[in-house]
PDB file of N, CA and C in Angstrom:
ATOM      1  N   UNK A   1     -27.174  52.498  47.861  1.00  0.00           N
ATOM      2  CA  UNK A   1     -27.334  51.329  47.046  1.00  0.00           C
ATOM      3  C   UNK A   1     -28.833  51.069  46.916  1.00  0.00           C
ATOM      4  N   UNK A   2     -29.039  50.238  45.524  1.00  0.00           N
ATOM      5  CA  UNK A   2     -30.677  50.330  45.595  1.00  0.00           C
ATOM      6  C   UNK A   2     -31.148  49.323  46.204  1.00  0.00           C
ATOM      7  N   UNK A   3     -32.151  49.392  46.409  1.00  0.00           N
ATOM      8  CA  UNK A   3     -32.600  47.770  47.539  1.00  0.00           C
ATOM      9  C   UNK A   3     -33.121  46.541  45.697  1.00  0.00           C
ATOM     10  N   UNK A   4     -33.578  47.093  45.034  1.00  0.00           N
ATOM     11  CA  UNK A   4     -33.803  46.326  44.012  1.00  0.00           C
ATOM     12  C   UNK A   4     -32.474  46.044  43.203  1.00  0.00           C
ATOM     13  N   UNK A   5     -31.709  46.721  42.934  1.00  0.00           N
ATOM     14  CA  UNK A   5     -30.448  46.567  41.942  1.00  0.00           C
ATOM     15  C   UNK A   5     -29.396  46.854  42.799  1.00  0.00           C
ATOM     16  N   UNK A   6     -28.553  46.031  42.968  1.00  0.00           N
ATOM     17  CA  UNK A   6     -27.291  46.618  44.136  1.00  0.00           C
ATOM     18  C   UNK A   6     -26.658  46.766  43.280  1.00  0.00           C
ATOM     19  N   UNK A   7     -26.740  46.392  41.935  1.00  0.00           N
ATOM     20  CA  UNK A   7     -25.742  46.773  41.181  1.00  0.00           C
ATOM     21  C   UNK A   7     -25.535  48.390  41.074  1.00  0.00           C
ATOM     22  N   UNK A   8     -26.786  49.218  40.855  1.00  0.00           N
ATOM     23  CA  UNK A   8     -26.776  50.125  40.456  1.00  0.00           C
ATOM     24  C   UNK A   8     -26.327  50.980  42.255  1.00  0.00           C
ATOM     25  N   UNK A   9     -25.439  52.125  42.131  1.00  0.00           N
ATOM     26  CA  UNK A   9     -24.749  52.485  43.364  1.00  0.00           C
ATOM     27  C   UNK A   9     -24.889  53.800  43.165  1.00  0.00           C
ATOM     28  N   UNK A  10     -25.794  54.636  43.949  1.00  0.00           N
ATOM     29  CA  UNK A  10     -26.238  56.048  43.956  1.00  0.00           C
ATOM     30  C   UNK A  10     -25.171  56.717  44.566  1.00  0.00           C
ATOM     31  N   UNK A  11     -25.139  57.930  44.489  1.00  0.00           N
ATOM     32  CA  UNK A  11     -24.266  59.110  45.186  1.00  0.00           C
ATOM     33  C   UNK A  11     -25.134  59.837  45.602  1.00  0.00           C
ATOM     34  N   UNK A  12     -25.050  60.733  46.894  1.00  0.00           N
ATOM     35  CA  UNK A  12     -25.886  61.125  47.378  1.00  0.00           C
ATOM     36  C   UNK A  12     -25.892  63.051  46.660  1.00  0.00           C
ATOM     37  N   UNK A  13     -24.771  63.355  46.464  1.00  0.00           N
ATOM     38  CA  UNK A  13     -24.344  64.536  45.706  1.00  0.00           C
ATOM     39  C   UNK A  13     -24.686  64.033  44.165  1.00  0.00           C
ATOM     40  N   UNK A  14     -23.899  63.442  43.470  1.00  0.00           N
ATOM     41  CA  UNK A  14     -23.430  63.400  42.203  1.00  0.00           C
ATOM     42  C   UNK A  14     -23.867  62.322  41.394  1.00  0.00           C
ATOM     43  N   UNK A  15     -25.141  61.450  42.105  1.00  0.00           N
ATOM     44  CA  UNK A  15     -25.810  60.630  41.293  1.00  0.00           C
ATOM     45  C   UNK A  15     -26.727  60.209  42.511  1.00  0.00           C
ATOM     46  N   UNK A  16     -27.839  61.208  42.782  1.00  0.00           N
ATOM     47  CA  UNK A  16     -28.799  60.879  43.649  1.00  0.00           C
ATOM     48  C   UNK A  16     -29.861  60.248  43.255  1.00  0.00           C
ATOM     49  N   UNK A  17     -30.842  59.458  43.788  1.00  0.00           N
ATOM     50  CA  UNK A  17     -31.940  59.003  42.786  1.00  0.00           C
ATOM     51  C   UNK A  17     -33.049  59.878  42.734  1.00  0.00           C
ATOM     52  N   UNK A  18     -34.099  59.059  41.530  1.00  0.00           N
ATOM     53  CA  UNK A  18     -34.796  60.159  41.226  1.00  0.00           C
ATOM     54  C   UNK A  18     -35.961  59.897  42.158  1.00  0.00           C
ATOM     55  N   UNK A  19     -36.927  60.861  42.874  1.00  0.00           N
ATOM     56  CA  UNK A  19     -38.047  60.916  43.709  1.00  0.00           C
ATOM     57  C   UNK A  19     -39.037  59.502  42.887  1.00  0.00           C
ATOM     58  N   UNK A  20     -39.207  58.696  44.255  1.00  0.00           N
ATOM     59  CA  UNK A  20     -40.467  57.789  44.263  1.00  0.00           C
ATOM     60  C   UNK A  20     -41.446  57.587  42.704  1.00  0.00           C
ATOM     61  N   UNK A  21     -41.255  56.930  42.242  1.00  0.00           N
ATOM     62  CA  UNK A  21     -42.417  56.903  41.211  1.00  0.00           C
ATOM     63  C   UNK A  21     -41.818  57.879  39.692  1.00  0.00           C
ATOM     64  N   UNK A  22     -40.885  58.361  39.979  1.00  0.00           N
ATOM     65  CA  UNK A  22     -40.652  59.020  38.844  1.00  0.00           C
ATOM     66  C   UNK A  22     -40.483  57.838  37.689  1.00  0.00           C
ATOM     67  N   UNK A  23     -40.585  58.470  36.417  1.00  0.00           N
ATOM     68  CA  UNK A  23     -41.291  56.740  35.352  1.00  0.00           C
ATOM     69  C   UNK A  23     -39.334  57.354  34.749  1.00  0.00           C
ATOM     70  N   UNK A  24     -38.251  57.826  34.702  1.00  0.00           N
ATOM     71  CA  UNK A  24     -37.243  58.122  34.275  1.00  0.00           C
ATOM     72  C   UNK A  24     -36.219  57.368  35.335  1.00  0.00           C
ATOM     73  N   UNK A  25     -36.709  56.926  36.445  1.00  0.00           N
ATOM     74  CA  UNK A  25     -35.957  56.213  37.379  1.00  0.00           C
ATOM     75  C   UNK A  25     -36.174  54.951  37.082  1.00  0.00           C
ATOM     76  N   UNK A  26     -34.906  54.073  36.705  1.00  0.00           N
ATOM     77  CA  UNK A  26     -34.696  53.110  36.178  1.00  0.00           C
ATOM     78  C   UNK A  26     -35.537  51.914  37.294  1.00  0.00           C
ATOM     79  N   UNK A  27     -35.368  51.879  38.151  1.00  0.00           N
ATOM     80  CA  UNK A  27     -35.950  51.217  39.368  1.00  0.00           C
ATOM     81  C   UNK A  27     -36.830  51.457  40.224  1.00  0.00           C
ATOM     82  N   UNK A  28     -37.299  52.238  39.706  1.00  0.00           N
ATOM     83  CA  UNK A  28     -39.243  52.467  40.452  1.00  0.00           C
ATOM     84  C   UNK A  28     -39.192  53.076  41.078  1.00  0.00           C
ATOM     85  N   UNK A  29     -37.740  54.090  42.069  1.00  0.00           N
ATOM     86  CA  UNK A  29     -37.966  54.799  43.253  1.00  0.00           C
ATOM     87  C   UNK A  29     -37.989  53.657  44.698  1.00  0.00           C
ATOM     88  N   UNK A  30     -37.402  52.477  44.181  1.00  0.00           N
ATOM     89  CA  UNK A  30     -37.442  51.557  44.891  1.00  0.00           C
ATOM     90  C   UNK A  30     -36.193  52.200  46.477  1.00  0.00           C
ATOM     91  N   UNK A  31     -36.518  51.743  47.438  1.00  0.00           N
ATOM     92  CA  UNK A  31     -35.752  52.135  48.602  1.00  0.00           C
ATOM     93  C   UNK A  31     -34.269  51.874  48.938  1.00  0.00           C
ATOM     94  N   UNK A  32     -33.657  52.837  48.902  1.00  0.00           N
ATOM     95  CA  UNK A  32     -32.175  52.978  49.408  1.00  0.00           C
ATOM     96  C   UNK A  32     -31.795  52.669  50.768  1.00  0.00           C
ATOM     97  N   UNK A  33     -30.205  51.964  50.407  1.00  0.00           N
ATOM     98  CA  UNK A  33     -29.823  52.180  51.834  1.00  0.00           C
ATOM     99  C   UNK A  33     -28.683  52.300  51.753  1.00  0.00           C
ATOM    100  N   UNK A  34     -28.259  52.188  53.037  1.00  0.00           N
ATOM    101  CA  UNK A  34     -26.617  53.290  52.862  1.00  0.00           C
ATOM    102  C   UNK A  34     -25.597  52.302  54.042  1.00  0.00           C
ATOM    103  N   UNK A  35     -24.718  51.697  53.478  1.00  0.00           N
ATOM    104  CA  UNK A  35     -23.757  50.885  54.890  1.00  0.00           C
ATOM    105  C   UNK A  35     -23.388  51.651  55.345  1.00  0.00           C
ATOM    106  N   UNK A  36     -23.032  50.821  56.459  1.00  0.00           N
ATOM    107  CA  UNK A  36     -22.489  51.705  57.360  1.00  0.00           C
ATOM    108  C   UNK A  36     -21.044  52.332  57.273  1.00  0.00           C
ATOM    109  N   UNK A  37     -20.314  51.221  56.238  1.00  0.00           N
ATOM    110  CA  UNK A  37     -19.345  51.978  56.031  1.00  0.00           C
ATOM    111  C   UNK A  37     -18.886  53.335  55.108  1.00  0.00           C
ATOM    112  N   UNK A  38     -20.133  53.606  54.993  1.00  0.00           N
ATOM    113  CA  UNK A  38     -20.237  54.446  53.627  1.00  0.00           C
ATOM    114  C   UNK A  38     -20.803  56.332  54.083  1.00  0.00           C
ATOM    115  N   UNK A  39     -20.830  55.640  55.747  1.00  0.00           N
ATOM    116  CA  UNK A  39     -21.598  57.037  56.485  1.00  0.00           C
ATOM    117  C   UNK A  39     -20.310  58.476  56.928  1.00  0.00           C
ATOM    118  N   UNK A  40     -20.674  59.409  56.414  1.00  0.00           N
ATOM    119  CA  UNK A  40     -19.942  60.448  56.928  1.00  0.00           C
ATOM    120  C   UNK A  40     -19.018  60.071  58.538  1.00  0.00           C
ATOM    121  N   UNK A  41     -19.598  59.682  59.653  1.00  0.00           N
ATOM    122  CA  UNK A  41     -18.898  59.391  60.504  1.00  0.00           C
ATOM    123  C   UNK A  41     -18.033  58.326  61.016  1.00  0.00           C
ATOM    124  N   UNK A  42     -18.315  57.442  59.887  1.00  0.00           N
ATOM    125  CA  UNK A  42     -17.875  56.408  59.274  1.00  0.00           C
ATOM    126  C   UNK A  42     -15.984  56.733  58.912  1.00  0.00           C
ATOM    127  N   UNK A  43     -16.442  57.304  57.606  1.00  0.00           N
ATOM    128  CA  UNK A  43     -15.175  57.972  57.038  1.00  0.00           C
ATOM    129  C   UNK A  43     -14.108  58.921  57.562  1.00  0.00           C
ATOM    130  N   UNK A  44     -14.881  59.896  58.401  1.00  0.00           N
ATOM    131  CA  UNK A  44     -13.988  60.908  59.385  1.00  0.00           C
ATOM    132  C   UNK A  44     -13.111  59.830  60.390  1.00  0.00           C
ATOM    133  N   UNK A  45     -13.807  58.849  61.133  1.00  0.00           N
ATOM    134  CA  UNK A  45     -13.121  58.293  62.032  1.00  0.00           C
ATOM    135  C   UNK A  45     -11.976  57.246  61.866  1.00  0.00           C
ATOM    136  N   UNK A  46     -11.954  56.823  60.136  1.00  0.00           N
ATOM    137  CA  UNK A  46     -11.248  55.987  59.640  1.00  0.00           C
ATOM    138  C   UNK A  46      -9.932  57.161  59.375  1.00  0.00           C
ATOM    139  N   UNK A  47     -10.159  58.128  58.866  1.00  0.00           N
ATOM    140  CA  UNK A  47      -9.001  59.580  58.768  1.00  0.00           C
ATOM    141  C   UNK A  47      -8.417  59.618  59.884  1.00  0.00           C
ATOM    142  N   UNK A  48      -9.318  59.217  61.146  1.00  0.00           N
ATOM    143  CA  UNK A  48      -8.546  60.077  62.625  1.00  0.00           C
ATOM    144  C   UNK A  48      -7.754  58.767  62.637  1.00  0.00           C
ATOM    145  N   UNK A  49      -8.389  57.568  62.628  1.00  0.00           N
ATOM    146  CA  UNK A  49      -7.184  56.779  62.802  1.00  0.00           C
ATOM    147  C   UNK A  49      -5.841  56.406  61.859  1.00  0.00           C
ATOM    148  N   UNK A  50      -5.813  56.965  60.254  1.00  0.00           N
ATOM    149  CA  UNK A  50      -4.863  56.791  59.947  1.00  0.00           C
ATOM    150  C   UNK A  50      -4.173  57.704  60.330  1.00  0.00           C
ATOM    151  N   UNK A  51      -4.251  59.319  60.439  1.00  0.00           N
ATOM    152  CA  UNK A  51      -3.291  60.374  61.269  1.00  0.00           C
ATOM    153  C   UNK A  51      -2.667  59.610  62.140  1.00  0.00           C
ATOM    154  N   UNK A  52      -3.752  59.016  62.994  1.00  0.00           N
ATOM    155  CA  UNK A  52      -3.317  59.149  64.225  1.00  0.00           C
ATOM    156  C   UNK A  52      -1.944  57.835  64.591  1.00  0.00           C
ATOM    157  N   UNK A  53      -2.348  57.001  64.073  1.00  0.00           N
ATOM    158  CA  UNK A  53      -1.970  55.548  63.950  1.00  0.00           C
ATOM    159  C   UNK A  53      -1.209  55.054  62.581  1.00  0.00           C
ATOM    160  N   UNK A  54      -1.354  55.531  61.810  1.00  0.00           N
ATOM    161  CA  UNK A  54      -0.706  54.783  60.081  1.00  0.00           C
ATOM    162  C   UNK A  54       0.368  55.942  59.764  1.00  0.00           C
ATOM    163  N   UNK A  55      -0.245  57.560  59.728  1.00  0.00           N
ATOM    164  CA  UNK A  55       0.747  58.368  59.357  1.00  0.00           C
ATOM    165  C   UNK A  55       1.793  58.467  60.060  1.00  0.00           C
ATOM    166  N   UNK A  56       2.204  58.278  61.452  1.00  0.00           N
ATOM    167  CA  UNK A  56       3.440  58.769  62.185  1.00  0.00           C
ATOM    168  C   UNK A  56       4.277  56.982  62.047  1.00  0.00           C
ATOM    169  N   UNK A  57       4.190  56.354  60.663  1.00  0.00           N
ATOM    170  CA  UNK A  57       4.873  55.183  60.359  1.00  0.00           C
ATOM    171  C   UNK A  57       5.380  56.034  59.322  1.00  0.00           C
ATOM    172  N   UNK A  58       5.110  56.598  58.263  1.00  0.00           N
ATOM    173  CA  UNK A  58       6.049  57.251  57.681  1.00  0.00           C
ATOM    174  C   UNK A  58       7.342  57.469  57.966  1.00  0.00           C
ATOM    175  N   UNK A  59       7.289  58.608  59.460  1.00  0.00           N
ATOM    176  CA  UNK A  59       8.215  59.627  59.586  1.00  0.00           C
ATOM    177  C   UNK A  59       9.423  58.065  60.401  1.00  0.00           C
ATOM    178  N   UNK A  60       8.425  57.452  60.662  1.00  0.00           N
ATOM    179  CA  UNK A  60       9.727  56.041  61.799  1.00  0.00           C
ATOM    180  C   UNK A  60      10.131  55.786  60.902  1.00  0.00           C
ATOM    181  N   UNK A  61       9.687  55.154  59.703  1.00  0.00           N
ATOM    182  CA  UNK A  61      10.306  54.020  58.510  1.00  0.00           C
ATOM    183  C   UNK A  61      10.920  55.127  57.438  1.00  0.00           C
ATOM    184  N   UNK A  62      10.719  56.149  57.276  1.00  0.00           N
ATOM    185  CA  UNK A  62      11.551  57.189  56.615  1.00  0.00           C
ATOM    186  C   UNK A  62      13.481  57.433  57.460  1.00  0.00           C
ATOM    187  N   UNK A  63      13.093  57.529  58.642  1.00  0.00           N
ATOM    188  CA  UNK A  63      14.269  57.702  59.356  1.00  0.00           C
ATOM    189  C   UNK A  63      15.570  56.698  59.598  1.00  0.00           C
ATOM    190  N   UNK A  64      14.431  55.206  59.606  1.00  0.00           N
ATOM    191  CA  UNK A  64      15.343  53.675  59.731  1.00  0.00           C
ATOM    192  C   UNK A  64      16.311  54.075  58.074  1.00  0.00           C
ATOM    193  N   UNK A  65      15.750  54.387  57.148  1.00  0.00           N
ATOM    194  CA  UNK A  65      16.678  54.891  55.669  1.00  0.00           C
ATOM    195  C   UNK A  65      16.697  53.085  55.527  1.00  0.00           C
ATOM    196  N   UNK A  66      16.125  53.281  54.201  1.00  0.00           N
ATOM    197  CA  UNK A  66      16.198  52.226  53.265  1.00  0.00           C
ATOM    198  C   UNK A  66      14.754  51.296  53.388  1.00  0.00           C
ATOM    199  N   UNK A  67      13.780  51.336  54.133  1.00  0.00           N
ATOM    200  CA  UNK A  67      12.394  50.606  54.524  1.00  0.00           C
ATOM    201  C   UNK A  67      11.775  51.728  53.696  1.00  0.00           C
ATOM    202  N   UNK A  68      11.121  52.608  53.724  1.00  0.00           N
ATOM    203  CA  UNK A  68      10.480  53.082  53.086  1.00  0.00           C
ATOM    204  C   UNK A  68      10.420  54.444  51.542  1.00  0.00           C
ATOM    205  N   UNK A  69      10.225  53.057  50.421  1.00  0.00           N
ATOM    206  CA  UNK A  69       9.694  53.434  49.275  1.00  0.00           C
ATOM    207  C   UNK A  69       8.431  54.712  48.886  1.00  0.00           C
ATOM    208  N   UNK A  70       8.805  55.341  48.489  1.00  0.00           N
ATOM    209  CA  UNK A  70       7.909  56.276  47.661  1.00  0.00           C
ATOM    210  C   UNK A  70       7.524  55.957  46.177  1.00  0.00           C
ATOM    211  N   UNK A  71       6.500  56.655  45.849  1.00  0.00           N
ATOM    212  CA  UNK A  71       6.055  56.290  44.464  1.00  0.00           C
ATOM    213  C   UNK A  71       4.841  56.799  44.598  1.00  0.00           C
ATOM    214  N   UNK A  72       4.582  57.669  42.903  1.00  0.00           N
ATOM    215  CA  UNK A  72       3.767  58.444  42.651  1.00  0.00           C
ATOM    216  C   UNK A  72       2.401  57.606  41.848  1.00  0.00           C
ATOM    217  N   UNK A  73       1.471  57.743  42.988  1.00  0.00           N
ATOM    218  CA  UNK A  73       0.237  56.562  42.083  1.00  0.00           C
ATOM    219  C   UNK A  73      -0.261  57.396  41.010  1.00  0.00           C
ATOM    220  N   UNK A  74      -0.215  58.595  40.441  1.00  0.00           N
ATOM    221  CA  UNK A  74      -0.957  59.359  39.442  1.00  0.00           C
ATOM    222  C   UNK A  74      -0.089  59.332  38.352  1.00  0.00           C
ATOM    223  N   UNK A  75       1.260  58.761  38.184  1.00  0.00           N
ATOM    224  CA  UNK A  75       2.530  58.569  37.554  1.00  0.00           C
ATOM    225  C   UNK A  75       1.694  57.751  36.368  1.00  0.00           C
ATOM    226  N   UNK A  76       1.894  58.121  35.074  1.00  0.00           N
ATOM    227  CA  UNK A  76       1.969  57.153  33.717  1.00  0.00           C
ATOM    228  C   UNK A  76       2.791  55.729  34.314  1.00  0.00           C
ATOM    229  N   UNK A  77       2.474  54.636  33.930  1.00  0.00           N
ATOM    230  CA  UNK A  77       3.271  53.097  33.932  1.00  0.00           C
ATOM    231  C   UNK A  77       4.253  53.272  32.213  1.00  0.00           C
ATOM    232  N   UNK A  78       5.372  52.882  32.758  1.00  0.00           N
ATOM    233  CA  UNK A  78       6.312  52.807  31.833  1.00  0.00           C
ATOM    234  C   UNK A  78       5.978  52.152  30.078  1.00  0.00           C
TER     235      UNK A  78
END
């Protein structure tokens, strides 16, 4: 995120900013920062806990029969 525009929200791959002073960088090369929730070890450890903790609710609430709904989020809306 930029420290001048939070609006504007960099990617570190796929929309990195441009080097310090470059005159094509909308915001001067002004200084980034990165939450914490947004950090590689951040994200891995939020994965270990849904495996570990959220996914084996599936297989319980699949088995009770009749608690758990499926549905395809990439599905067209009627």
């Amino acid at each position: 995120m930029c420290v001048k525009n939070p609006t504007h929200i960099y990617h570190v791959e796929f929309d990195p900013p441009k080097p310090r002073g470059a005159s094509a960088d909308q915001d001067g090369g002004a200084g980034l920062i990165q939450r914490d929730d947004d950090k590689e070890e951040t994200i891995r450890r939020r994965l270990q806990v849904y495996h570990s903790q959220t996914e084996p609710l599936i297989a319980h609430y699949d088995a009770e029969g009749g608690w758990l709904r499926r549905f395809d989020g990439n599905a067209r809306s009627r």
